[in-house]
Protein backbone atom coordinates (compact mmCIF):
# COMPACT_ATOMS: atom_id res chain seq x y z
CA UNK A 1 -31.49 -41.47 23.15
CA UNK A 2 -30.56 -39.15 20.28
CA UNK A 3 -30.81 -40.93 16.76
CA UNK A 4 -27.85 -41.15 14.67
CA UNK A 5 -26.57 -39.18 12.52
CA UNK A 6 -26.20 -40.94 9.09
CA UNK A 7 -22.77 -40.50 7.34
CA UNK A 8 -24.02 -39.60 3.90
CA UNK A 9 -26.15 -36.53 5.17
CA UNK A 10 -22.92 -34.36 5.36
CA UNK A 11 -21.73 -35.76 1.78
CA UNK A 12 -23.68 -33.07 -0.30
CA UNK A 13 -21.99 -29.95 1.94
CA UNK A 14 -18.31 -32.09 1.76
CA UNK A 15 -18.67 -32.72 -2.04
CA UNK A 16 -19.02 -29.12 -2.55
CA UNK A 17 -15.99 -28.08 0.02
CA UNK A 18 -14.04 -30.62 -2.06
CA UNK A 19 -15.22 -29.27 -5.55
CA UNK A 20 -14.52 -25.59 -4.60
CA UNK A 21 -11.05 -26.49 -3.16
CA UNK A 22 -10.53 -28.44 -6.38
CA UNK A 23 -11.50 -25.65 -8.66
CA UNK A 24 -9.45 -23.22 -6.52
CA UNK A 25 -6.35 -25.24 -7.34
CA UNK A 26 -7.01 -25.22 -11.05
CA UNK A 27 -7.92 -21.74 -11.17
CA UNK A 28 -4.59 -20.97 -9.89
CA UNK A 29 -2.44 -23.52 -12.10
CA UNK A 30 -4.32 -22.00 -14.90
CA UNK A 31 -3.80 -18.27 -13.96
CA UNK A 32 -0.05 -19.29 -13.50
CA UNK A 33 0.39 -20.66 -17.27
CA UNK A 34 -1.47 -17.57 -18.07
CA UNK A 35 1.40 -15.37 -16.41
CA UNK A 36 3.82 -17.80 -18.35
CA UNK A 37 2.56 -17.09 -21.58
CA UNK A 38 2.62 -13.57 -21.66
CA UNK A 39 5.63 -13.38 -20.13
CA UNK A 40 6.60 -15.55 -23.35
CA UNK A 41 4.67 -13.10 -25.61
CA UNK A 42 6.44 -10.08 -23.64
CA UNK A 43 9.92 -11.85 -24.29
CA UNK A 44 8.78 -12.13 -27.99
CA UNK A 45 7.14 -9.05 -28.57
CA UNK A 46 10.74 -7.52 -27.71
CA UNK A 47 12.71 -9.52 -29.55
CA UNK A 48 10.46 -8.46 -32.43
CA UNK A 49 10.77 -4.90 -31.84
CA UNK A 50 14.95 -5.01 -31.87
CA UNK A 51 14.81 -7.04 -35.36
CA UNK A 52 12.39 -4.45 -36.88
CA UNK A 53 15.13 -1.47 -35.45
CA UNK A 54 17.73 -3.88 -37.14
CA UNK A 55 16.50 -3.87 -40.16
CA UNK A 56 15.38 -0.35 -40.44
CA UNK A 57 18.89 0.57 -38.94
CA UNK A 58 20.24 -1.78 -42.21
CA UNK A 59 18.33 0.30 -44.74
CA UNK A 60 18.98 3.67 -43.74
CA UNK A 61 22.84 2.75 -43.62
CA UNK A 62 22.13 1.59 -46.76
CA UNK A 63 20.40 4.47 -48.12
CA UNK A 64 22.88 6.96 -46.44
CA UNK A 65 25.94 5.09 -48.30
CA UNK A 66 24.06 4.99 -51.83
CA UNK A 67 23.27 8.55 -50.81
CA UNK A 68 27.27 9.28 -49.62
CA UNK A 69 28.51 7.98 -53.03
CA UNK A 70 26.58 10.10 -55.13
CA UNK A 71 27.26 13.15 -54.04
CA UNK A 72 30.67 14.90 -54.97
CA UNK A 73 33.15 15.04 -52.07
């Protein structure tokens, strides 16, 4: 008659399945808020760059007006 196998002698390899699976699914909630934010910082980044144009674009039609005005027409 064979002896029985006890329960907890498969626990170690089962805790570790469990704990890879485990970190798996974090790894990949955390690479997906990762994606989010620099998608964010993308978004941002742009909206950045078109104020800077905006006010650049403001001073030179500034500059070109004071400019316009001075000389004789």
């Amino acid at each position: 008659m064979a002896e029985p196998i006890a329960p907890f002698e498969c626990a170690p390899g089962l805790r570790l399945q469990a704990h890879e699976r485990l970190s798996e699914v974090q790894f990949k909630g955390l690479h997906r808020r990762l994606d989010r934010i620099e998608e964010a910082m993308e978004r941002l980044e742009k909206r950045l760059w078109l104020t800077v144009y905006g006010v650049v674009a403001v001073v030179l039609a500034q500059a070109f007006q004071s400019v316009a005005g001075v000389v004789p027409g």
